[in-house]
Protein backbone atom coordinates (compact mmCIF):
# COMPACT_ATOMS: atom_id res chain seq x y z
CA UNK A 1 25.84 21.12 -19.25
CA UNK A 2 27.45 22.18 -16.35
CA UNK A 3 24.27 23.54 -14.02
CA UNK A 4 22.40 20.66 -11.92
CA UNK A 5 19.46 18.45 -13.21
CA UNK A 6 15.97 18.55 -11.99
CA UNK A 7 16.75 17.39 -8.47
CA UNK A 8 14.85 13.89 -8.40
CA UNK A 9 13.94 12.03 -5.29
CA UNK A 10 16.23 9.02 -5.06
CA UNK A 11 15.73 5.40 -3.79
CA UNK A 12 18.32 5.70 -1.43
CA UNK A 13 18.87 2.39 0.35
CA UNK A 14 19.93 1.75 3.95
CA UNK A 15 22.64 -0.65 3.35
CA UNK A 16 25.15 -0.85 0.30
CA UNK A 17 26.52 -3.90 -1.45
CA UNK A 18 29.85 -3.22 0.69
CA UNK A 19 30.09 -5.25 3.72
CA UNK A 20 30.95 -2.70 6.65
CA UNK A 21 29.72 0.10 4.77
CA UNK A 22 26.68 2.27 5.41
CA UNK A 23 24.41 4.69 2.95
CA UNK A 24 25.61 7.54 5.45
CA UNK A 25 29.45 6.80 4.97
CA UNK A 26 31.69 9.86 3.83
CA UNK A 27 32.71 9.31 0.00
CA UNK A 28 36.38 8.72 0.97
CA UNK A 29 35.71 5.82 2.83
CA UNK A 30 33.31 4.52 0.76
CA UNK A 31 35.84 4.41 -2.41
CA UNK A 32 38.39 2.78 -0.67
CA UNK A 33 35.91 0.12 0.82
CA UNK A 34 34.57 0.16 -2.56
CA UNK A 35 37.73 -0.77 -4.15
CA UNK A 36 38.53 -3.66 -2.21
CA UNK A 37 35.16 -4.64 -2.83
CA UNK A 38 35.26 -4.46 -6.92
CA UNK A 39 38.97 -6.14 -6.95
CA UNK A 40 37.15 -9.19 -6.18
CA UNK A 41 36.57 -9.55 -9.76
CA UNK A 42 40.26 -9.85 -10.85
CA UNK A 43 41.16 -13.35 -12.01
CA UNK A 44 37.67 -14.23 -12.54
CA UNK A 45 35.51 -14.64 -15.73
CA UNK A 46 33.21 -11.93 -16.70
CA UNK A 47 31.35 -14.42 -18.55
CA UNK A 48 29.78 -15.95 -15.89
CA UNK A 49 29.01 -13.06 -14.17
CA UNK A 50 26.91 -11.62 -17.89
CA UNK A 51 25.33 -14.80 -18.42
CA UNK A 52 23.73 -14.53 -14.90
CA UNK A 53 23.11 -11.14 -14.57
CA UNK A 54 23.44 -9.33 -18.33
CA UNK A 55 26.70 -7.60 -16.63
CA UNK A 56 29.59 -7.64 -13.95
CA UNK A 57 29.36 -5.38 -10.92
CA UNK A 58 32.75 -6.19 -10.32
CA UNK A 59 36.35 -5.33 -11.89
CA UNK A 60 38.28 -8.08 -13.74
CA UNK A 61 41.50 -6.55 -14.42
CA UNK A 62 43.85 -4.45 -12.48
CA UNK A 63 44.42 -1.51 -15.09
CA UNK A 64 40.68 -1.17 -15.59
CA UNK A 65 41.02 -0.85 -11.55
CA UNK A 66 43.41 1.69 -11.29
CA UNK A 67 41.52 3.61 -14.46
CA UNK A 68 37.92 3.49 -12.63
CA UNK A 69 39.61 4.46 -9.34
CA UNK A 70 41.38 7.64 -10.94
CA UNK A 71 37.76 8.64 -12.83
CA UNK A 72 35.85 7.98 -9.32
CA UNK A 73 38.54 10.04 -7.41
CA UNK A 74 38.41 13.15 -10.03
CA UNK A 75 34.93 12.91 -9.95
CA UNK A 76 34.86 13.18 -5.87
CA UNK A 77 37.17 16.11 -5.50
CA UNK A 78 36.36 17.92 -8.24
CA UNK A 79 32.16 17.65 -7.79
CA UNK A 80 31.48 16.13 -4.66
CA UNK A 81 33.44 17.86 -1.64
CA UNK A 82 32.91 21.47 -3.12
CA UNK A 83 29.28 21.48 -3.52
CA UNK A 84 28.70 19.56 0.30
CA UNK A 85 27.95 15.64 -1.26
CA UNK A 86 30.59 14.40 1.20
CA UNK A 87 28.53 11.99 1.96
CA UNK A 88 26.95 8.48 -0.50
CA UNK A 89 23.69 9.65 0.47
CA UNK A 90 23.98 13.36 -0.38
CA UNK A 91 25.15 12.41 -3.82
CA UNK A 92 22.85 13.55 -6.19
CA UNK A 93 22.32 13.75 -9.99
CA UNK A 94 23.65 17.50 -9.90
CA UNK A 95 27.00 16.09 -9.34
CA UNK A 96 26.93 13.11 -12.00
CA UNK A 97 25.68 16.45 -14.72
CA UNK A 98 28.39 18.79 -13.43
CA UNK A 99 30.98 15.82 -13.46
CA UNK A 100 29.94 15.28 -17.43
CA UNK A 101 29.44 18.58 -18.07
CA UNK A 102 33.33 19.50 -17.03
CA UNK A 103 34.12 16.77 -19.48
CA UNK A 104 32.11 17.79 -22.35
CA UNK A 105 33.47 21.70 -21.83
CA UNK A 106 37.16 20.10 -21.47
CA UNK A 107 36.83 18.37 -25.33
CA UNK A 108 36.04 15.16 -24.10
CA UNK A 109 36.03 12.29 -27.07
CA UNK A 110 32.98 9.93 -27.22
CA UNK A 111 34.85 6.89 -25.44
CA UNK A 112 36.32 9.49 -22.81
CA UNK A 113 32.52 9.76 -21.62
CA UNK A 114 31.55 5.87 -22.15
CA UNK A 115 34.39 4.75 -19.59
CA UNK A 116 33.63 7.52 -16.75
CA UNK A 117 30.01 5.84 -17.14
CA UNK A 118 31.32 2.82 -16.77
CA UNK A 119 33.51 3.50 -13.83
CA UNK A 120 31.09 5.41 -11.62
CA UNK A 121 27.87 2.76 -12.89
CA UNK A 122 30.80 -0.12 -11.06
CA UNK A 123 31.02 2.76 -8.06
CA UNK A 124 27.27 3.95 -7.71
CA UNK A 125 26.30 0.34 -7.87
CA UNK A 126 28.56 -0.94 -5.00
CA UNK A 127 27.20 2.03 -2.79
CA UNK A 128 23.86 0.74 -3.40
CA UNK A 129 22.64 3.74 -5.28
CA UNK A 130 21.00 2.37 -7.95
CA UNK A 131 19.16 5.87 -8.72
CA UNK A 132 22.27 6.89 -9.69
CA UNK A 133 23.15 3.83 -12.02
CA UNK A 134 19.77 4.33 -13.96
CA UNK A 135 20.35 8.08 -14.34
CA UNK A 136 23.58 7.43 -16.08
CA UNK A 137 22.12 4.22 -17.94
CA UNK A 138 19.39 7.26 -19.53
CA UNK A 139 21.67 9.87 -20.27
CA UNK A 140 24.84 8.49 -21.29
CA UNK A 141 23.72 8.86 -24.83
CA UNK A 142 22.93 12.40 -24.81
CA UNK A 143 26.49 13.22 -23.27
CA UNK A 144 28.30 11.21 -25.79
CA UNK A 145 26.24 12.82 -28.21
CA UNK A 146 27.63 16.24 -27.05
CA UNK A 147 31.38 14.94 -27.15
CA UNK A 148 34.06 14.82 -29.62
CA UNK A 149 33.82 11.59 -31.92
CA UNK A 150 36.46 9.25 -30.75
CA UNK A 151 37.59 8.44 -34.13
CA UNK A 152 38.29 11.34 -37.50
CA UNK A 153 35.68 9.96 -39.69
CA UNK A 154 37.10 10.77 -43.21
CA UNK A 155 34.35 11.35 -46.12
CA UNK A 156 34.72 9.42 -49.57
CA UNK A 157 36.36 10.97 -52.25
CA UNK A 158 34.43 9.83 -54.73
CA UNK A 159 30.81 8.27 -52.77
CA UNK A 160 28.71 7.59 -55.92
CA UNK A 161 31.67 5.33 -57.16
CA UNK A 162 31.71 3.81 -54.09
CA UNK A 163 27.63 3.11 -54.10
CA UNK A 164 28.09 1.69 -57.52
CA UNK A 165 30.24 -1.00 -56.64
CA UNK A 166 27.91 -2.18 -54.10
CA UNK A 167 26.02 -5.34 -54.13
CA UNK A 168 22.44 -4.86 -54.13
CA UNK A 169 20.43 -4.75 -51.87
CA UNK A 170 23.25 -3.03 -49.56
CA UNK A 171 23.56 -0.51 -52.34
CA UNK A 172 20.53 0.93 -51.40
CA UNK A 173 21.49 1.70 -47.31
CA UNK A 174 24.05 3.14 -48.79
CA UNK A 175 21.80 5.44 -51.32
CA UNK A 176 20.01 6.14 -47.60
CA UNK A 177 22.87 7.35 -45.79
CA UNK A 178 24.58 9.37 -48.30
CA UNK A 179 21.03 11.23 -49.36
CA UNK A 180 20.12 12.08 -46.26
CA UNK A 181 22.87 11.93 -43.71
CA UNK A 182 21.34 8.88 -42.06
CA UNK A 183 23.15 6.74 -39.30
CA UNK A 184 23.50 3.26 -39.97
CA UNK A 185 20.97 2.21 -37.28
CA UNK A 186 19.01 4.55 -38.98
CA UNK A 187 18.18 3.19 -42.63
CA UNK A 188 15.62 1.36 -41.04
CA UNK A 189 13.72 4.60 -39.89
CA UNK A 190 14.36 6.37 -42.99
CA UNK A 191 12.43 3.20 -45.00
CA UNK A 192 9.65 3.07 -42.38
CA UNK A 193 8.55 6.45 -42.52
CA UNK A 194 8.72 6.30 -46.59
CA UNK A 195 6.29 3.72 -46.71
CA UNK A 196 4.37 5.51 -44.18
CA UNK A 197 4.43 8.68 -45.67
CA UNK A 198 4.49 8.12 -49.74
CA UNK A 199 3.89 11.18 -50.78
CA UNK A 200 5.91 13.15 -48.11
CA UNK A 201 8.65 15.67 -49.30
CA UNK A 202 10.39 15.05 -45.98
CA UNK A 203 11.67 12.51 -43.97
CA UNK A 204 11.69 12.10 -40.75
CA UNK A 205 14.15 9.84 -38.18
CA UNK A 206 12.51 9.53 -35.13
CA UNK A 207 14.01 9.30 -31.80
CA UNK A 208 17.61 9.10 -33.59
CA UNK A 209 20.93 9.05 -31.58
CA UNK A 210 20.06 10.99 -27.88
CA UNK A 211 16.56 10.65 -28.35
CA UNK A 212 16.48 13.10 -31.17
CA UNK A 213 13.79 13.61 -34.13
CA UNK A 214 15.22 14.74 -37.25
CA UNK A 215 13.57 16.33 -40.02
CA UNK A 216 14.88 16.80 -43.56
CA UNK A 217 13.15 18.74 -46.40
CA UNK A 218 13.60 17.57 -49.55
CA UNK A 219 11.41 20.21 -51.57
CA UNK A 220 14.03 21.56 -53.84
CA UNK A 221 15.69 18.15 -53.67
CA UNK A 222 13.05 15.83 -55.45
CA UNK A 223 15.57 14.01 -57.23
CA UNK A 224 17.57 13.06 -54.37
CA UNK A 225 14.00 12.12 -52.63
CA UNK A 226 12.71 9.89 -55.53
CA UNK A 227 16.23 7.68 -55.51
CA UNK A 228 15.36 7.52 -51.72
CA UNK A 229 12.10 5.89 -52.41
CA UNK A 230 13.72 3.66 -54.73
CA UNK A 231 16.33 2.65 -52.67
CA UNK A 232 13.53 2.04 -50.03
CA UNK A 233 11.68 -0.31 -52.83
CA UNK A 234 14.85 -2.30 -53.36
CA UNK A 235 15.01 -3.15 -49.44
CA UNK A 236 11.29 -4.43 -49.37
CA UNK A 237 8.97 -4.60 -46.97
CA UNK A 238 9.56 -4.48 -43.53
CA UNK A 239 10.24 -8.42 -42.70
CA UNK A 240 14.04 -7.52 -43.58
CA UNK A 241 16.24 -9.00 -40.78
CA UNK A 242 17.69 -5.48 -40.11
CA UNK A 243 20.69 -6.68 -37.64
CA UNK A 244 21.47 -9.22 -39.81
CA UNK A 245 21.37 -7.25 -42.70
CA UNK A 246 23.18 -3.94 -41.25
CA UNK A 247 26.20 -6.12 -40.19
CA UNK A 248 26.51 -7.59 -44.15
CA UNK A 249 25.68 -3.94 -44.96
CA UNK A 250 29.22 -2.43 -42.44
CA UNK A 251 31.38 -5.28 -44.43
CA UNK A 252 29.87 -4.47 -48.01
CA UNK A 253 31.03 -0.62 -47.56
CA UNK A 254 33.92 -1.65 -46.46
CA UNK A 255 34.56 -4.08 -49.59
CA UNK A 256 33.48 -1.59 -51.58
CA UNK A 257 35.72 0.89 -50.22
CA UNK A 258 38.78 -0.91 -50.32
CA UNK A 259 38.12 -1.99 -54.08
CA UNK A 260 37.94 1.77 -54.74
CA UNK A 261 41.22 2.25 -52.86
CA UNK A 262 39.31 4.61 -50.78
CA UNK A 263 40.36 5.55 -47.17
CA UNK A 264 37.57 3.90 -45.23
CA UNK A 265 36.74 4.94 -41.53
CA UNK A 266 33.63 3.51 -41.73
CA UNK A 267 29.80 4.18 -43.62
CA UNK A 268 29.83 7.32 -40.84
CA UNK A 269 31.90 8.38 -44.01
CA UNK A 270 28.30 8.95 -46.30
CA UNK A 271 27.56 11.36 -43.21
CA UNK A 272 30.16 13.33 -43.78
CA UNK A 273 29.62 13.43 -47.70
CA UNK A 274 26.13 14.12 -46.91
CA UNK A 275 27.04 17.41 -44.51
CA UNK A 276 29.33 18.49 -47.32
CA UNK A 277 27.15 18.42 -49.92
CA UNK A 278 24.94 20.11 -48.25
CA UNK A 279 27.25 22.96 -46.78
CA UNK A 280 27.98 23.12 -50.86
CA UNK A 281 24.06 23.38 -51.88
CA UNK A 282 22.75 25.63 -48.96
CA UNK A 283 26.16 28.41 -49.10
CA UNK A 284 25.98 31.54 -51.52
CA UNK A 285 29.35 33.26 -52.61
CA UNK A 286 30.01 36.08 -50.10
CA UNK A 287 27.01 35.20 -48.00
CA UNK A 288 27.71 36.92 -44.17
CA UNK A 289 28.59 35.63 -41.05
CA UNK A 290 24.65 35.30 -40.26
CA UNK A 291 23.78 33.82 -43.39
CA UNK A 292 26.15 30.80 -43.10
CA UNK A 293 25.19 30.22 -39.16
CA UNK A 294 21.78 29.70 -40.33
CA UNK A 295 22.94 26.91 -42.84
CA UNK A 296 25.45 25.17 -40.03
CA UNK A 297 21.90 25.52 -37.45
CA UNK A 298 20.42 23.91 -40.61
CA UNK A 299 22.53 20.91 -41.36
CA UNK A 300 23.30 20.79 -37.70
CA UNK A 301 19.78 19.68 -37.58
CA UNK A 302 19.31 17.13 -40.29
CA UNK A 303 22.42 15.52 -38.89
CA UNK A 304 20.84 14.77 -35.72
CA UNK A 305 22.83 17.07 -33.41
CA UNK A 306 22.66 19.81 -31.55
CA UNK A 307 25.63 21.81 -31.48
CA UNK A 308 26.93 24.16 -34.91
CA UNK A 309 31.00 22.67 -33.28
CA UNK A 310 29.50 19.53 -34.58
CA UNK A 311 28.68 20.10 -37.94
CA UNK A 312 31.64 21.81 -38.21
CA UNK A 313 33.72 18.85 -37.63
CA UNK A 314 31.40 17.14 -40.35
CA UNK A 315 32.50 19.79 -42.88
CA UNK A 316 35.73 19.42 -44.62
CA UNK A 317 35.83 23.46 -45.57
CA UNK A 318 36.21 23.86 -41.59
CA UNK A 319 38.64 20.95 -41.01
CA UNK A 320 41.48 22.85 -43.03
């Protein structure tokens, strides 16, 4: 994470959305004009401003302000000044990957990463270096993929009691999820590539979280596969309203949960039943150190990531 991108050739404008500042001003100046610039926002409605433009470019409160201003300031003196990009035109997408990179090494969490996106996107935009603002905008999801979850998602103690006390049809996502490690947003995929692919002894979730495909083999699993395909009969076809229907589905795990007295952190919690199982199904007694890296690279995989550290932290045997 920590060696440049691709260097890209960026739209650099010749003016910025700064009054008084120019593309070729050194960083330093720039934030502070910058920053007088953004505290425009304070006291006024960000409403207004996402109704006529999808989102603010300003700041509308003065902690966010001080926040973004300590993010943009690590991220000058700690990327910019040694590697030359002293000035807005010399900053390059090098500097945004070894910024997140330093993060992702240092054990940033997922909502670490989301706000030093959203400080330098408020930054990169008042510079006038959109470039910059759409290369974060396409890879913030790949670096948040790489961090530490924000939030210890616990697993259920007991998931098929859980399932049971579902209403249908929300039973079934849930049948999804904890058979084959799906993310909520994707129990859609999972049904459309069953009906795609009837007779398939894998499923595939394409383009999951950070663009990734998953693939998971179900040929010693046919059970699990055929209540799949069920579950995907239950749903129907594919005129479900799937927003609609994914928010019930959030608040029916949650009922469910709470009527089972379990501890619920959310349906993330069938992922980590799912990598647990798993671990249990794929590990021999006494198997060696290379034996169980090749089932972490394995579940690693169908979980949609790409890091073993991350599976780990799905698997309760390596939480102790």
């Amino acid at each position: 994470m920590n060696g440049p991108s691709p260097r890209r050739t960026p739209i650099i404008p010749s003016s910025t959305n700064v009054p008084g500042l120019r593309i070729n001003s050194g960083v330093s100046y720039a934030a502070a004009k910058a920053l007088e610039h953004l505290k425009k926002g304070i006291g006024q409605s960000k409403r207004c401003y996402r109704k006529a433009y999808g989102q603010s470019p300003l700041i509308h409160a003065y902690k966010t302000l001080s926040r973004y201003a300590g993010i943009f300031n690590n991220f000058k003196d700690t990327v910019l000044i040694p590697g030359g990009g002293n000035k807005l035109r010399k900053i390059t997408t090098g500097h945004i990957d070894r910024h997140f990179g330093n993060l992702i090494d240092g054990g940033a969490s997922e909502k670490t990463i989301a706000v030093n996106a959203s400080a330098l996107n408020k930054f990169f935009h008042a510079f006038g270096r959109y470039d910059l603002v759409e290369y974060i905008n396409e890879t913030r999801a790949a670096w948040r993929e790489s961090a530490i979850p924000s939030s210890r998602t616990e697993p259920f103690v007991d998931p098929e009691r859980v399932i049971l006390s579902m209403r249908s049809p929300y039973h079934a996502g849930a049948v999804i999820q904890y058979l084959t490690g799906a993310r909520v947003a994707d129990i859609r995929k999972v049904c459309e590539w069953v009906r795609e692919n009837p007779s398939s002894t894998e499923i595939r979730i394409l383009k999951s979280k950070g663009g990734r495909d998953r693939v998971i083999g179900f040929p010693e699993r046919l059970h699990h596969l055929e209540r799949i395909r069920e579950a995907v009969r239950i749903l129907g076809g594919g005129d479900i309203g799937w927003p609609a229907f994914l928010r019930a589905y959030t608040k029916e795990v949650k009922a469910s949960a709470k009527k089972n007295r379990e501890i619920y952190t959310g349906p993330h919690a069938f992922r980590v039943n799912y990598a647990n199982n798993r671990y249990e199904e794929l590990a021999l007694h006494g198997m060696n150190s290379r034996e169980e890296e090749e089932t972490l690279i394995t579940i690693t995989g169908e979980l949609g990531h790409s890091r073993i550290s991350m599976a780990k932290y799905y698997i309760p045997a390596f939480r102790q």
